[in-house]
N, C-alpha and C. Protein backbone atom coordinates (compact mmCIF):
# COMPACT_ATOMS: atom_id res chain seq x y z
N UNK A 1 4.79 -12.28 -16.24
CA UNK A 1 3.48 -12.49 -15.68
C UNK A 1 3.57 -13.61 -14.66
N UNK A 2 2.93 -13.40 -13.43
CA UNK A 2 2.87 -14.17 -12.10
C UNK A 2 1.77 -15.62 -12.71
N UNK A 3 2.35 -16.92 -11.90
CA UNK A 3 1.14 -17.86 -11.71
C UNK A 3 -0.08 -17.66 -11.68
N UNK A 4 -1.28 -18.20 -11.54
CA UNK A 4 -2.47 -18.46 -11.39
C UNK A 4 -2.43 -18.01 -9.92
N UNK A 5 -3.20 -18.01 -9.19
CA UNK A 5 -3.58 -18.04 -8.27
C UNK A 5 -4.44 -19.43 -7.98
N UNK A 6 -4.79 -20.17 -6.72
CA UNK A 6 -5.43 -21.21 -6.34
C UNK A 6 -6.80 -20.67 -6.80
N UNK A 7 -8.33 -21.48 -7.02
CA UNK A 7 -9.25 -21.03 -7.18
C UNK A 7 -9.51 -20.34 -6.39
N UNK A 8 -9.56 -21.07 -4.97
CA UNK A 8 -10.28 -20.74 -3.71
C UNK A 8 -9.81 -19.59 -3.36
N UNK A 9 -8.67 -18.80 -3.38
CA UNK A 9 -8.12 -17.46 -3.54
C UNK A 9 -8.29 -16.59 -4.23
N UNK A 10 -9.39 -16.73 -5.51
CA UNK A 10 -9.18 -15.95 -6.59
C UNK A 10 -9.79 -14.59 -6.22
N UNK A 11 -10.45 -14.63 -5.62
CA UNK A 11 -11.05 -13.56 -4.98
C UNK A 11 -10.53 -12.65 -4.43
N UNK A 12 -9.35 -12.84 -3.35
CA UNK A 12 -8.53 -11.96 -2.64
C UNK A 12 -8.23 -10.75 -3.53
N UNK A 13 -8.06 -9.73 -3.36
CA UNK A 13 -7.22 -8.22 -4.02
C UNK A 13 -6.36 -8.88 -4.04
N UNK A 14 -5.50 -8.03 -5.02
CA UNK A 14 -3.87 -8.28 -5.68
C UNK A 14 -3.10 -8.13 -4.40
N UNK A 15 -2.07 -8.70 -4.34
CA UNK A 15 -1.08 -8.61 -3.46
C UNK A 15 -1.58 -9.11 -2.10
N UNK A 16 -2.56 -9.71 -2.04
CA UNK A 16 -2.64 -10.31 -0.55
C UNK A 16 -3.14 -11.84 -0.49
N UNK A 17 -2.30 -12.12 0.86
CA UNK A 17 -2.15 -13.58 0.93
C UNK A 17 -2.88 -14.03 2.33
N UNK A 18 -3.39 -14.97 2.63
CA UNK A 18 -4.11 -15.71 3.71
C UNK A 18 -2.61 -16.35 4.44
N UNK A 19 -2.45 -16.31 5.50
CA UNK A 19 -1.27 -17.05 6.23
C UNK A 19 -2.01 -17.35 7.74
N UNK A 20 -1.51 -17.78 8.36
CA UNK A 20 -1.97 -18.75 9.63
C UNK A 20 -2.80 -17.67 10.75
N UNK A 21 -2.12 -16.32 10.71
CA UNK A 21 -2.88 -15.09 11.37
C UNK A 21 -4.30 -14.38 10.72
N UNK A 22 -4.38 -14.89 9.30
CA UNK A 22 -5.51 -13.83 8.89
C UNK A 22 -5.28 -13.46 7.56
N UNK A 23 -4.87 -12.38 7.04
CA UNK A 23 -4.40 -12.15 6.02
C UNK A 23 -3.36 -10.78 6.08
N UNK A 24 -2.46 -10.63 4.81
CA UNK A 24 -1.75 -9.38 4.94
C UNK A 24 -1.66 -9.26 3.08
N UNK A 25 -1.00 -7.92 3.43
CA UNK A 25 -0.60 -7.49 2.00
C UNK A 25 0.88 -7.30 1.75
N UNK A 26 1.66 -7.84 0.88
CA UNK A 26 2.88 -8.13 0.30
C UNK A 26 3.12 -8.02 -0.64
N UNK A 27 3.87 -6.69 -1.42
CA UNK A 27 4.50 -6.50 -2.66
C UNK A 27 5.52 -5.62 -2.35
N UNK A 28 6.39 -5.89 -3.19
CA UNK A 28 8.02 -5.85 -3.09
C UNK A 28 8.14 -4.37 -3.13
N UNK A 29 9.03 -3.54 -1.84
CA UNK A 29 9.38 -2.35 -2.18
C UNK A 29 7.83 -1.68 -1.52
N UNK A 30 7.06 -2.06 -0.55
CA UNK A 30 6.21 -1.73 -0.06
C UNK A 30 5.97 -3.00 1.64
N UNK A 31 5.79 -2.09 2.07
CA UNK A 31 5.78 -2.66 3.83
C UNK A 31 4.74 -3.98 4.20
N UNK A 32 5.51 -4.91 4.48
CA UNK A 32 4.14 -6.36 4.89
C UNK A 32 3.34 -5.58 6.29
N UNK A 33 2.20 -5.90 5.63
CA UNK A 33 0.95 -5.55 6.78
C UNK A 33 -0.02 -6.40 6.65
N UNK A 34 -0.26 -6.62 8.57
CA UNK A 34 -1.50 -7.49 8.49
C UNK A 34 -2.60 -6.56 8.20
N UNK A 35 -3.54 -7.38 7.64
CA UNK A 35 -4.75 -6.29 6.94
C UNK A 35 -5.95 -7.06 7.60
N UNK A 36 -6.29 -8.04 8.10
CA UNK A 36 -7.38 -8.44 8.37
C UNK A 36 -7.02 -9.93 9.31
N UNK A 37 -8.17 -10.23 10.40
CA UNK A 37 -7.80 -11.36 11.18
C UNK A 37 -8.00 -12.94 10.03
N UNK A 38 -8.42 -13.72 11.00
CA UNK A 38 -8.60 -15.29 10.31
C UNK A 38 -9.92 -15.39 9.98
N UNK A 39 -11.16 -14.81 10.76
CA UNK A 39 -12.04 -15.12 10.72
C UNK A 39 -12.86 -13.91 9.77
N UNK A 40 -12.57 -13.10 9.09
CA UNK A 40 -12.99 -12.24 8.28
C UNK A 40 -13.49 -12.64 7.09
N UNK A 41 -14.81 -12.18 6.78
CA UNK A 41 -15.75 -12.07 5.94
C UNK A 41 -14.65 -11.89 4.19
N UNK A 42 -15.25 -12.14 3.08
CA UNK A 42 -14.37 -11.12 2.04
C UNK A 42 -14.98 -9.66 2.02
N UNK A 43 -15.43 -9.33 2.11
CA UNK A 43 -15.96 -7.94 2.36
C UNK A 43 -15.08 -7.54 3.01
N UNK A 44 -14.76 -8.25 4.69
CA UNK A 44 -13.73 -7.20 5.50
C UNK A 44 -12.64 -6.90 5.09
N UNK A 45 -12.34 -8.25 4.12
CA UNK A 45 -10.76 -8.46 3.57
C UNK A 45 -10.40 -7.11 2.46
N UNK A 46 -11.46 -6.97 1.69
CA UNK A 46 -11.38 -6.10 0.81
C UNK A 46 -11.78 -4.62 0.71
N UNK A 47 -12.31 -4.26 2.31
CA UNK A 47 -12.52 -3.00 2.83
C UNK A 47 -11.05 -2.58 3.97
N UNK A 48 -10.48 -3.52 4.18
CA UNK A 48 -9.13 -3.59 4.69
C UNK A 48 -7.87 -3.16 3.89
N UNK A 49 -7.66 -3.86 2.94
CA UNK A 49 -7.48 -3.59 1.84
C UNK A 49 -7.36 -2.12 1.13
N UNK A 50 -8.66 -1.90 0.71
CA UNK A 50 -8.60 -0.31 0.65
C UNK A 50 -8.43 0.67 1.12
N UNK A 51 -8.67 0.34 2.19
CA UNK A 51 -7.86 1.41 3.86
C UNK A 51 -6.62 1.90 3.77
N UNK A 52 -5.92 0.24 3.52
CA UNK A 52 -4.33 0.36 3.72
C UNK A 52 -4.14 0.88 2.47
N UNK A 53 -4.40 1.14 0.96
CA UNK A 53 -4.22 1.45 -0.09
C UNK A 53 -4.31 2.97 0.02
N UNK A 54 -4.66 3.72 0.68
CA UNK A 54 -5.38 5.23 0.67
C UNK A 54 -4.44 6.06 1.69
N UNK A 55 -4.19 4.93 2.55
CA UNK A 55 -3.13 5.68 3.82
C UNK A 55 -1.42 5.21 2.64
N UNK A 56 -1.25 4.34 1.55
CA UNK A 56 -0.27 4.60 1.11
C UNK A 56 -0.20 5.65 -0.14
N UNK A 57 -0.82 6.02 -0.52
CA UNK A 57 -1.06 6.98 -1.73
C UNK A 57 0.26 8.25 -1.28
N UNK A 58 0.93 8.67 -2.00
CA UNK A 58 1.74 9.61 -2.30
C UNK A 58 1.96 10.74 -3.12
N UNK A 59 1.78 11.84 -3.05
CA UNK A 59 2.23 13.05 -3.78
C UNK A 59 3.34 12.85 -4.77
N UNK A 60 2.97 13.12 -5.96
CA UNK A 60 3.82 12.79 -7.26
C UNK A 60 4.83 14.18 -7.34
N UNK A 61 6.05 13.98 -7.34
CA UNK A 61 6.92 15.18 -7.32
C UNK A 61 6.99 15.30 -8.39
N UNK A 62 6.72 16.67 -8.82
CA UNK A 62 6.42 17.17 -10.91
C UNK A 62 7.52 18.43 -10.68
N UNK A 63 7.23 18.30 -12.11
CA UNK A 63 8.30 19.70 -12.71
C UNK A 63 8.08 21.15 -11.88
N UNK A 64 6.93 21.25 -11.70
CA UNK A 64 6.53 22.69 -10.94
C UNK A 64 6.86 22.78 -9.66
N UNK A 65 6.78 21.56 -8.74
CA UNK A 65 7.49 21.37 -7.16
C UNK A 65 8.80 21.46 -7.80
N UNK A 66 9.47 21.01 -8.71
CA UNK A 66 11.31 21.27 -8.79
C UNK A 66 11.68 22.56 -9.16
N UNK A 67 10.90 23.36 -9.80
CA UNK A 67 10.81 25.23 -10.08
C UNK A 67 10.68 25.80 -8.85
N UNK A 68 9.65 25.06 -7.78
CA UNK A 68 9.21 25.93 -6.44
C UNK A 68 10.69 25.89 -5.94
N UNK A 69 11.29 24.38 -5.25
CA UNK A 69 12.34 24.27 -4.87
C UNK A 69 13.30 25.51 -4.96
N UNK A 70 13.70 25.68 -6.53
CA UNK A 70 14.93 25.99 -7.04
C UNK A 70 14.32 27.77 -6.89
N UNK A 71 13.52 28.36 -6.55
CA UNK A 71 13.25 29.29 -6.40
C UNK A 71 13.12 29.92 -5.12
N UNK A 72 12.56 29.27 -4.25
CA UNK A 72 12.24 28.93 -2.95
C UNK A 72 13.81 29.81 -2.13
N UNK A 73 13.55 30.86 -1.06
CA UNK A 73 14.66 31.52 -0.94
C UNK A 73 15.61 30.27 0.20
N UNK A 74 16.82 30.30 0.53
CA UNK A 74 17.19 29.19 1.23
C UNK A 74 17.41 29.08 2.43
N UNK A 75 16.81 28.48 3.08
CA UNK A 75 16.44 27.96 4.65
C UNK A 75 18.16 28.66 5.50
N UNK A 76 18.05 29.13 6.73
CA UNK A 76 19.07 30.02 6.96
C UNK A 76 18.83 28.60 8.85
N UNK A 77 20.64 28.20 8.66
CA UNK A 77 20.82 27.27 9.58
C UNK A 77 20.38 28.03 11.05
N UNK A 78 20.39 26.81 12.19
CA UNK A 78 19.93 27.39 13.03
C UNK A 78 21.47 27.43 13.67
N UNK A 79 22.12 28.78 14.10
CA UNK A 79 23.38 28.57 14.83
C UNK A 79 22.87 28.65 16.17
């Protein structure tokens, strides 16, 4: 389990930090992005936030995509 957070931060969404530009979002194994300027409301911070959360969402590869695959007739090279 991570530190506390400062009070005055407690507010921010998970994974994002205030730095000298504004703010961004940073967790490991996922891309640093600025998410919002310096002068932003928390509202903007946390409608920013959810933006970038929705454009990362990913398709879960399940058992039935690995049946399609393995069934799937096979792609014929381009000579």
């Amino acid at each position: 389990m991570g530190r506390r957070r400062n009070p005055e931060n407690a507010w921010m969404p998970p994974h994002v930090a205030r730095y000298k530009n504004g703010y961004r979002f940073r967790k490991h194994g996922e891309p640093t992005k600025h998410i919002a300027g310096p002068g932003a409301s928390q509202a903007e911070v946390w409608v920013a936030y959810e933006k970038f959360l929705a454009g990362l969402v990913q398709k879960t590869f399940t058992f039935a995509d690995l049946v399609e695959l393995y069934f799937a007739p096979p792609s014929t090279p381009n000579i």
